[in-house]
PDB file of N, CA and C in Angstrom:
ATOM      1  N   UNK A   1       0.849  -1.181   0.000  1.00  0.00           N
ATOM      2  CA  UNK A   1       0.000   0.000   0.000  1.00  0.00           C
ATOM      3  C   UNK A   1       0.894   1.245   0.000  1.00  0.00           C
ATOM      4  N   UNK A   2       0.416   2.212  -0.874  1.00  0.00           N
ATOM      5  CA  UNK A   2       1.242   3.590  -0.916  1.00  0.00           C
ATOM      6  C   UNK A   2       1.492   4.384   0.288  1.00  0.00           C
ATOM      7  N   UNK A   3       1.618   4.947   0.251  1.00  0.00           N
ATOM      8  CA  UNK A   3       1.536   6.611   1.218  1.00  0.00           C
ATOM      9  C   UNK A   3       0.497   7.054   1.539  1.00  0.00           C
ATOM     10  N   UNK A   4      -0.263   7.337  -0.045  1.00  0.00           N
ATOM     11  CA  UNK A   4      -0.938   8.165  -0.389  1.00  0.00           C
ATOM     12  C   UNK A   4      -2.375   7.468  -0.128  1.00  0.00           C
ATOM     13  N   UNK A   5      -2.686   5.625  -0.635  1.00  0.00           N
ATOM     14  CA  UNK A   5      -3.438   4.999  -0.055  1.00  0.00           C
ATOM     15  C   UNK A   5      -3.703   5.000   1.496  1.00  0.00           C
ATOM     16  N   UNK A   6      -2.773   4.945   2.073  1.00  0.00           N
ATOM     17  CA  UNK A   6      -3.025   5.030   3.846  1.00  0.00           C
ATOM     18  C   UNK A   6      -3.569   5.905   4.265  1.00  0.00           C
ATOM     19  N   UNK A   7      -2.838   7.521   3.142  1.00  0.00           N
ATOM     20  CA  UNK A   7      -3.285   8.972   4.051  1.00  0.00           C
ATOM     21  C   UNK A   7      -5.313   9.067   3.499  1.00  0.00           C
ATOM     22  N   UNK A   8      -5.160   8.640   2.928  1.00  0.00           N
ATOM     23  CA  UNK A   8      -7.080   8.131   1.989  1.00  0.00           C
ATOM     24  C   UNK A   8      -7.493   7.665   2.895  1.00  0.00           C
ATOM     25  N   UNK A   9      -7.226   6.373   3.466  1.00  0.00           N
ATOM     26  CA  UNK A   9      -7.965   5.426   4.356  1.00  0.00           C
ATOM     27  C   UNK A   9      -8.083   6.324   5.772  1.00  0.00           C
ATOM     28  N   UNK A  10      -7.283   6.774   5.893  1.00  0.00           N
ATOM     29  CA  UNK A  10      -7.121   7.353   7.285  1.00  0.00           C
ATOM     30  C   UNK A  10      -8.279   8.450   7.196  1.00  0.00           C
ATOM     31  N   UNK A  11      -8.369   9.541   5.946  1.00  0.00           N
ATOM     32  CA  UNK A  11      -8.942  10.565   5.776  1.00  0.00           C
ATOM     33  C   UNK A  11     -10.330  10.351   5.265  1.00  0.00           C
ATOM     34  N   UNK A  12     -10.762   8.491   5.320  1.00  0.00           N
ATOM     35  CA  UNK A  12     -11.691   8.245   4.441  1.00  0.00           C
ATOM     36  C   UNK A  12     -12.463   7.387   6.274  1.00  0.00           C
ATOM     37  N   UNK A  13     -11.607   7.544   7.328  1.00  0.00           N
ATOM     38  CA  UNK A  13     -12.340   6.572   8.465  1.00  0.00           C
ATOM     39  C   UNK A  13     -11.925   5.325   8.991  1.00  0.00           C
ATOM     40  N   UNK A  14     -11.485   4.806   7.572  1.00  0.00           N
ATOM     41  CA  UNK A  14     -11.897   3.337   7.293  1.00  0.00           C
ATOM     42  C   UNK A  14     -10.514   2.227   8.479  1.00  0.00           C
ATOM     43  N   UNK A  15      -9.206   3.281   8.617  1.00  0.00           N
ATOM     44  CA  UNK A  15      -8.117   3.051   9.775  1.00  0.00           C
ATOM     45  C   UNK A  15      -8.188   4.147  10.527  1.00  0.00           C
ATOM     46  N   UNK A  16      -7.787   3.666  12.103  1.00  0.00           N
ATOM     47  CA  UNK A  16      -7.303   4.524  12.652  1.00  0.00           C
ATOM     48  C   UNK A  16      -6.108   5.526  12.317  1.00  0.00           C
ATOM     49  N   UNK A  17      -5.459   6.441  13.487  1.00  0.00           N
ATOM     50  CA  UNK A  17      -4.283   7.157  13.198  1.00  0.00           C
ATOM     51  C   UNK A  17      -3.060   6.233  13.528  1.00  0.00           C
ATOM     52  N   UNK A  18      -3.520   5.113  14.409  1.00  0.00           N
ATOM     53  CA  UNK A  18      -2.185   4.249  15.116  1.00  0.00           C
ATOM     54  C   UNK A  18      -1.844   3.377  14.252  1.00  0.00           C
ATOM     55  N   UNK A  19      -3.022   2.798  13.231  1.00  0.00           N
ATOM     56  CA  UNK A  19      -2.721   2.405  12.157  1.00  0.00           C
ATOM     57  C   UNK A  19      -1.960   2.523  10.771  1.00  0.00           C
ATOM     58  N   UNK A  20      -2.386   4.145  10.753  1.00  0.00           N
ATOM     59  CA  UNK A  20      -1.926   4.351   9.375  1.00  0.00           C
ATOM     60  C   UNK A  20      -0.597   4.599   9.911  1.00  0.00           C
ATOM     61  N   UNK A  21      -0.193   5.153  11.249  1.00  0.00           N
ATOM     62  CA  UNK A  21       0.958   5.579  11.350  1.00  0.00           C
ATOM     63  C   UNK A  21       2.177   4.334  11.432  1.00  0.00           C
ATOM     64  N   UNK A  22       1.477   3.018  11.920  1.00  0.00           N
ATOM     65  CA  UNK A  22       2.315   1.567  11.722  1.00  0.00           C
ATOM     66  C   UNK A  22       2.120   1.222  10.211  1.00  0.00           C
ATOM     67  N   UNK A  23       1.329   1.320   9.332  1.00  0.00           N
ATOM     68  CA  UNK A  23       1.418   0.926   7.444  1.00  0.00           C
ATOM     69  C   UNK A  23       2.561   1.961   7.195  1.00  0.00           C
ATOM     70  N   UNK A  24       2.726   3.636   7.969  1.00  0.00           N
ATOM     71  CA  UNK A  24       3.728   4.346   6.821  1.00  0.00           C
ATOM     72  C   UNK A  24       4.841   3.668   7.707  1.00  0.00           C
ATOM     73  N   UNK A  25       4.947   4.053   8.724  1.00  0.00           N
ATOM     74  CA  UNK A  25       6.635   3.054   9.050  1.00  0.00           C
ATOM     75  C   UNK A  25       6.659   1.697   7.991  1.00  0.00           C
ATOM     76  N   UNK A  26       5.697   1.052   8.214  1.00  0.00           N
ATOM     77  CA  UNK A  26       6.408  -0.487   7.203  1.00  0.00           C
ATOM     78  C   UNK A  26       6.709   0.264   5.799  1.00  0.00           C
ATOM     79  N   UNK A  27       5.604   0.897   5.204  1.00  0.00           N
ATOM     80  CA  UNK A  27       5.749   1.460   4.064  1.00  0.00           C
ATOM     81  C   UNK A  27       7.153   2.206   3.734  1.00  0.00           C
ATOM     82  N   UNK A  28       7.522   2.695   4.615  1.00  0.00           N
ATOM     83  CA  UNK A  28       8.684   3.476   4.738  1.00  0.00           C
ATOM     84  C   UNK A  28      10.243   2.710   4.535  1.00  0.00           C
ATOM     85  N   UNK A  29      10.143   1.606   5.748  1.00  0.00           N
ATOM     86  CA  UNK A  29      11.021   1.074   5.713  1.00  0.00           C
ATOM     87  C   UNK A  29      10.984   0.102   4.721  1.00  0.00           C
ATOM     88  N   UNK A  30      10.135  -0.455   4.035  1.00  0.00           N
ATOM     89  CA  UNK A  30      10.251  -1.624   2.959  1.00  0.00           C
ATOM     90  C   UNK A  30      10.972  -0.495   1.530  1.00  0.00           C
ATOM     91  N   UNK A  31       9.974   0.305   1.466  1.00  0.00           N
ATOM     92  CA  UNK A  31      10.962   1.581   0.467  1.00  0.00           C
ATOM     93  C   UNK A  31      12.328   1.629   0.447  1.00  0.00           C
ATOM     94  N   UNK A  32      12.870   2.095   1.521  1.00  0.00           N
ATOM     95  CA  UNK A  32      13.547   2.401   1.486  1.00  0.00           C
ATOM     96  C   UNK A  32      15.113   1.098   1.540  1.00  0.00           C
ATOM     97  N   UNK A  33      14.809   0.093   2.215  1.00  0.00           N
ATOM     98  CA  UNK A  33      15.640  -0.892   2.282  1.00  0.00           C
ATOM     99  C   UNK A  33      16.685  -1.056   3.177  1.00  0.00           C
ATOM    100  N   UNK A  34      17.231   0.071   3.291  1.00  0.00           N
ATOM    101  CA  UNK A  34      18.201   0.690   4.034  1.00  0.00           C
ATOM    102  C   UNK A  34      18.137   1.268   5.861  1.00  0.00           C
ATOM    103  N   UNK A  35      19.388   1.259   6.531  1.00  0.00           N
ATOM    104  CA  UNK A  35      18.922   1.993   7.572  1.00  0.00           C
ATOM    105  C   UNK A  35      18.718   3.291   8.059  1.00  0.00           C
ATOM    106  N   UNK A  36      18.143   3.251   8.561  1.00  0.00           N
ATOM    107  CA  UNK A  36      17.761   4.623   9.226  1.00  0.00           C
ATOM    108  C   UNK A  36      17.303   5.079  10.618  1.00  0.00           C
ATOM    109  N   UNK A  37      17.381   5.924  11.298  1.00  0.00           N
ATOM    110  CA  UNK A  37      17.222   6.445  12.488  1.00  0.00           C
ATOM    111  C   UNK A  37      15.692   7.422  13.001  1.00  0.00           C
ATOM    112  N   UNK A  38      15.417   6.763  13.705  1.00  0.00           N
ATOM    113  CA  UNK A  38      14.077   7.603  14.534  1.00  0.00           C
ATOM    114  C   UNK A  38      14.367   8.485  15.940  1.00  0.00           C
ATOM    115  N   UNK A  39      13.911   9.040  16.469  1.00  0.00           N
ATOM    116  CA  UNK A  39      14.175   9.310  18.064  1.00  0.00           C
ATOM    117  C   UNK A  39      12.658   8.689  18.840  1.00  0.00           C
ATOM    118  N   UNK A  40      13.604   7.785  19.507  1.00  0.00           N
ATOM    119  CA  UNK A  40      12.225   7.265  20.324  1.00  0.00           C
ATOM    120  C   UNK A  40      11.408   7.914  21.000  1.00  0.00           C
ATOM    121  N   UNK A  41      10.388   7.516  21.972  1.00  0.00           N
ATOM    122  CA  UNK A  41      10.106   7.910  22.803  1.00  0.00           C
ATOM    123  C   UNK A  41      10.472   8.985  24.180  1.00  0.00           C
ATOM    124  N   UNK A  42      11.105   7.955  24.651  1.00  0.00           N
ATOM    125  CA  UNK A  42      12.296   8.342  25.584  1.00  0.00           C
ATOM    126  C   UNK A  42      13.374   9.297  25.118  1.00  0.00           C
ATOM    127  N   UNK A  43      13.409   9.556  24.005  1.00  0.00           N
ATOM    128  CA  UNK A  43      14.451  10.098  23.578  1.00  0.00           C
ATOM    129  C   UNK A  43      15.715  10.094  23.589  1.00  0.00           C
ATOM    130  N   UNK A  44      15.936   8.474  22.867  1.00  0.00           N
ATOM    131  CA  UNK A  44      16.666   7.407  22.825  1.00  0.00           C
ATOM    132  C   UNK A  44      16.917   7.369  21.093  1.00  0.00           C
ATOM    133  N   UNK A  45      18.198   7.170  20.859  1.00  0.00           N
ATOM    134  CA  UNK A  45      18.106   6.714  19.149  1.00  0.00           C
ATOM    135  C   UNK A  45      18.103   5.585  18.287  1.00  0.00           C
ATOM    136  N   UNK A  46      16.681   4.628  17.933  1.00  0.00           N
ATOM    137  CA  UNK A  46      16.243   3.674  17.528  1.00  0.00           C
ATOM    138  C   UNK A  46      16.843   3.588  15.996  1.00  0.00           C
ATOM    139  N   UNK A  47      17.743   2.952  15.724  1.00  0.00           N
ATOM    140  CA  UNK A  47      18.023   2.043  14.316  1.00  0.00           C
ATOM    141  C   UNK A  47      17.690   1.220  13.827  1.00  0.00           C
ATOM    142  N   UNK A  48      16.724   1.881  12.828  1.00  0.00           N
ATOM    143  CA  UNK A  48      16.047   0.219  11.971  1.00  0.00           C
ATOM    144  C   UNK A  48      16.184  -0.012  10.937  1.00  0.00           C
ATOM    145  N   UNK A  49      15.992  -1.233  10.297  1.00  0.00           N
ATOM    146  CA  UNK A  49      16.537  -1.759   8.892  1.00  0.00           C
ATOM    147  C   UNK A  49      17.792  -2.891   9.808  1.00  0.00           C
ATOM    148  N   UNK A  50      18.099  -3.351  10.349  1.00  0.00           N
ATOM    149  CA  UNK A  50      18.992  -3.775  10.953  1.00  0.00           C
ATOM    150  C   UNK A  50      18.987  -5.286  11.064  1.00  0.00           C
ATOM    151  N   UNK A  51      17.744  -5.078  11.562  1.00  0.00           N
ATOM    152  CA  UNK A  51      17.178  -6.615  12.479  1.00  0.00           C
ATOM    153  C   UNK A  51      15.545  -6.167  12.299  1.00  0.00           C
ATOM    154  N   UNK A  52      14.918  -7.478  12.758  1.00  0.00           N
ATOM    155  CA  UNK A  52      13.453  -7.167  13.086  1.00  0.00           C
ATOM    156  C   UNK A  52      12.546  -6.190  14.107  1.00  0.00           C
ATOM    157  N   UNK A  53      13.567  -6.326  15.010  1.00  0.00           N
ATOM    158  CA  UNK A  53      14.042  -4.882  16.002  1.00  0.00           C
ATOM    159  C   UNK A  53      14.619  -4.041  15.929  1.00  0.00           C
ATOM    160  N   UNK A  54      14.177  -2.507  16.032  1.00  0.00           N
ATOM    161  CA  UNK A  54      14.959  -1.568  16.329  1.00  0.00           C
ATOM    162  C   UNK A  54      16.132  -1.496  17.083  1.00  0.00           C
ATOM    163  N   UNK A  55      17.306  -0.673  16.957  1.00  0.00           N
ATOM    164  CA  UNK A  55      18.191  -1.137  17.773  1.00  0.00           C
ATOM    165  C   UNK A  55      18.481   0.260  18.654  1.00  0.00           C
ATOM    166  N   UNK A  56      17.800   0.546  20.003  1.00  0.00           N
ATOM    167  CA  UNK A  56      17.780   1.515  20.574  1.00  0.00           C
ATOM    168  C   UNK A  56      18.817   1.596  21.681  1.00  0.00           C
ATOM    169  N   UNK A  57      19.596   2.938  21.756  1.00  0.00           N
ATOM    170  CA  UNK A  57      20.473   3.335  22.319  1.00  0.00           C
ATOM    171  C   UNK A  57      19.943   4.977  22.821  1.00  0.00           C
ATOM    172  N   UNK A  58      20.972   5.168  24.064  1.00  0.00           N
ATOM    173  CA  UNK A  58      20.769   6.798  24.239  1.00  0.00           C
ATOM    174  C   UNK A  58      21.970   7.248  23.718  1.00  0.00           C
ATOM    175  N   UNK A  59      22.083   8.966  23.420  1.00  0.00           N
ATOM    176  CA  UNK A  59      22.974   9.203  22.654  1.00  0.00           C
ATOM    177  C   UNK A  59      24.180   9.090  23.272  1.00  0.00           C
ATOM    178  N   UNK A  60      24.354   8.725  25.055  1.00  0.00           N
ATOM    179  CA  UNK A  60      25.943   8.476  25.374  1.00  0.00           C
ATOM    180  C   UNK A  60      26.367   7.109  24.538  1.00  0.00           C
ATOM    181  N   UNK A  61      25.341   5.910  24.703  1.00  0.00           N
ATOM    182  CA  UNK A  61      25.764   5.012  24.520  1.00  0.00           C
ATOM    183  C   UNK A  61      26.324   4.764  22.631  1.00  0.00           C
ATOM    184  N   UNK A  62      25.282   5.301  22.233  1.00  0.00           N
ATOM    185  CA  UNK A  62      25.849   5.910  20.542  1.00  0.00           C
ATOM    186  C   UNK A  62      27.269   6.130  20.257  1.00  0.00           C
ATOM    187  N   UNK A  63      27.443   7.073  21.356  1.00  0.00           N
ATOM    188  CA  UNK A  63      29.122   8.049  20.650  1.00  0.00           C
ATOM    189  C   UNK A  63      30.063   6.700  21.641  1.00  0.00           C
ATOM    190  N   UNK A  64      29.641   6.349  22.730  1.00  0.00           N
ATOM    191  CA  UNK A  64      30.601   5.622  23.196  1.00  0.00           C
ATOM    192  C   UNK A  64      30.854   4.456  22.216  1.00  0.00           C
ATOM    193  N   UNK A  65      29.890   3.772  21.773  1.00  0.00           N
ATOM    194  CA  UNK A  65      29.453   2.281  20.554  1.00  0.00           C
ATOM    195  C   UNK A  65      30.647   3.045  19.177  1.00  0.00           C
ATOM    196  N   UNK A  66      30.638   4.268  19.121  1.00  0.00           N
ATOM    197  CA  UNK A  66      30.718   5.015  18.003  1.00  0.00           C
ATOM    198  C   UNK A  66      32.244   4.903  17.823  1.00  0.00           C
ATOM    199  N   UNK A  67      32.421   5.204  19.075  1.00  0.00           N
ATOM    200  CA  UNK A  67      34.553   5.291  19.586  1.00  0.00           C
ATOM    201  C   UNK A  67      34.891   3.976  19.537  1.00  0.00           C
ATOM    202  N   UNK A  68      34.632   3.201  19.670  1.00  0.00           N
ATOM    203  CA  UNK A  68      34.812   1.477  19.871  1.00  0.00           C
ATOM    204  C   UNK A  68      34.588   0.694  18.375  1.00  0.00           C
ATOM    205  N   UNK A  69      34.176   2.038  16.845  1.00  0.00           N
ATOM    206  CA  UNK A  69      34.194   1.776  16.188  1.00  0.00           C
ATOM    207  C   UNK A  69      35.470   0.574  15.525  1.00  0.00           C
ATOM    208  N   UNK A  70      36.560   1.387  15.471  1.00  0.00           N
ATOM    209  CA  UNK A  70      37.694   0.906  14.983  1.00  0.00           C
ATOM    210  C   UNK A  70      38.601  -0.273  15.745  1.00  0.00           C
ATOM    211  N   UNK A  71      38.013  -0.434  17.245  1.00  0.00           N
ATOM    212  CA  UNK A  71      38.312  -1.987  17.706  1.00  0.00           C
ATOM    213  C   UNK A  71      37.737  -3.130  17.181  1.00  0.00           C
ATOM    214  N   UNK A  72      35.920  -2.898  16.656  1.00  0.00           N
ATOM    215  CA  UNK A  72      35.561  -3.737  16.289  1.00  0.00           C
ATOM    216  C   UNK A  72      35.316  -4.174  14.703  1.00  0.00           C
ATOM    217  N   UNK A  73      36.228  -3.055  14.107  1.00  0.00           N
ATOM    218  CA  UNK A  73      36.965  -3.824  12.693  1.00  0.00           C
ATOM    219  C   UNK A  73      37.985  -4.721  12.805  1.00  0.00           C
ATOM    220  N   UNK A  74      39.117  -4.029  13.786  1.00  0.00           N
ATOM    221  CA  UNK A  74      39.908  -4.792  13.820  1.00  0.00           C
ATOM    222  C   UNK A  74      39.816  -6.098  14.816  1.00  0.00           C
ATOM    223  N   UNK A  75      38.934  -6.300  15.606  1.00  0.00           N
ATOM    224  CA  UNK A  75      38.279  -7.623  15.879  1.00  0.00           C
ATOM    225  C   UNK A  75      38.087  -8.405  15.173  1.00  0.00           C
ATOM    226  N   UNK A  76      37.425  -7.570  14.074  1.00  0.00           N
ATOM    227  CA  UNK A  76      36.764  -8.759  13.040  1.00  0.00           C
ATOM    228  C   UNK A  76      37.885  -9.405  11.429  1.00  0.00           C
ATOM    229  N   UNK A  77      38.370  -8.398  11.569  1.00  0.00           N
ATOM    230  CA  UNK A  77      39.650  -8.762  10.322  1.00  0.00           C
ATOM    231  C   UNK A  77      40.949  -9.750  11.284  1.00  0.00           C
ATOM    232  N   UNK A  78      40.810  -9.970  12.809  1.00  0.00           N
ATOM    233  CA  UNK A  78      41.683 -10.984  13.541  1.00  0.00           C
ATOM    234  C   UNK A  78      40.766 -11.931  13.669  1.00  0.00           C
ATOM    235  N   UNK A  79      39.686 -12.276  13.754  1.00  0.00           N
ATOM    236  CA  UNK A  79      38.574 -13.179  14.067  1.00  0.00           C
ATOM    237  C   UNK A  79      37.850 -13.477  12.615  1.00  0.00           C
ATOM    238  N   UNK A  80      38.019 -13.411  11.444  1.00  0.00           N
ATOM    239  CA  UNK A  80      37.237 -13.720  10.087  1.00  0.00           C
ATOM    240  C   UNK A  80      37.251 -14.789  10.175  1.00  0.00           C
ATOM    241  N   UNK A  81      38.188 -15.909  10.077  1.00  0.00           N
ATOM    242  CA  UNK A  81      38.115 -16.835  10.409  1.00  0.00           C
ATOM    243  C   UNK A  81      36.603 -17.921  11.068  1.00  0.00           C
ATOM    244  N   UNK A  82      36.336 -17.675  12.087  1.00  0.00           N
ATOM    245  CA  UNK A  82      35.937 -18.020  13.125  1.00  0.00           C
ATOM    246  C   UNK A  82      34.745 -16.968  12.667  1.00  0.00           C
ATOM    247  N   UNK A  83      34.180 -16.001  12.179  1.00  0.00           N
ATOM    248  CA  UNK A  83      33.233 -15.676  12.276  1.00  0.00           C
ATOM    249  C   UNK A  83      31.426 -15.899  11.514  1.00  0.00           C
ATOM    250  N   UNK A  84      30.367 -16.194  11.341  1.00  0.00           N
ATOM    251  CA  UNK A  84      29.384 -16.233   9.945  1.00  0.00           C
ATOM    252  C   UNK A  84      29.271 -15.381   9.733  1.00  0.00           C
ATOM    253  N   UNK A  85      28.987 -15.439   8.478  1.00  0.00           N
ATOM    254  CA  UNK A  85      27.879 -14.165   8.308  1.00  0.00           C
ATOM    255  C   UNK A  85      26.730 -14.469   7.314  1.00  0.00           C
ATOM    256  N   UNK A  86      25.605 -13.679   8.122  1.00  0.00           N
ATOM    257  CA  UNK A  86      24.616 -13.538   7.090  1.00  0.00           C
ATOM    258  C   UNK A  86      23.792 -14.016   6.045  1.00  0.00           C
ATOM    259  N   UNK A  87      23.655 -14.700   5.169  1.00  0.00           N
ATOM    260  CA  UNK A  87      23.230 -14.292   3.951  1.00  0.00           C
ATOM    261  C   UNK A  87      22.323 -13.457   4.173  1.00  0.00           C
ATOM    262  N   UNK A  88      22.075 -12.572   2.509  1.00  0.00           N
ATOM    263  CA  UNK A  88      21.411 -11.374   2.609  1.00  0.00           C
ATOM    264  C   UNK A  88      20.287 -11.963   1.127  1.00  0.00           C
TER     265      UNK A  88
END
């Protein structure tokens, strides 16, 4: 379903707002394919496209995950071996 179908249904009765607002997230994220960032609730920063779950952090834990970048390349280029991955 489009965008533009949901914002109809919504403007036509036929879904709620909690609804249309869970069709444009799927809608959104199936579009797009890729990841991307929300601000949660809490005001926490949720990454999705990832996993089936969002992957929510607060922004210390972000920049700290963020600095620890370049250990966990080089983790993984000493550990390839030994590691799976994926198929996509």
């Amino acid at each position: 379903m489009t965008k533009d179908e949901i914002l109809a249904k919504l403007a036509a009765g036929e879904i709620s707002a909690d609804e249309a607002s869970k069709l444009l997230d799927q809608a959104d994220q199936a579009k797009r394919g890729t990841l991307y960032c929300k601000v949660s609730q809490k005001g926490a920063i949720s990454v999705y496209g990832l996993q089936r779950m969002p992957v929510t952090l607060y922004v210390e834990q972000w920049e700290r995950l963020l600095g620890f970048g370049d250990d966990i390349r080089a983790f993984i280029t000493e550990h390839d071996a030994e590691l799976k991955r994926k198929e996509r």
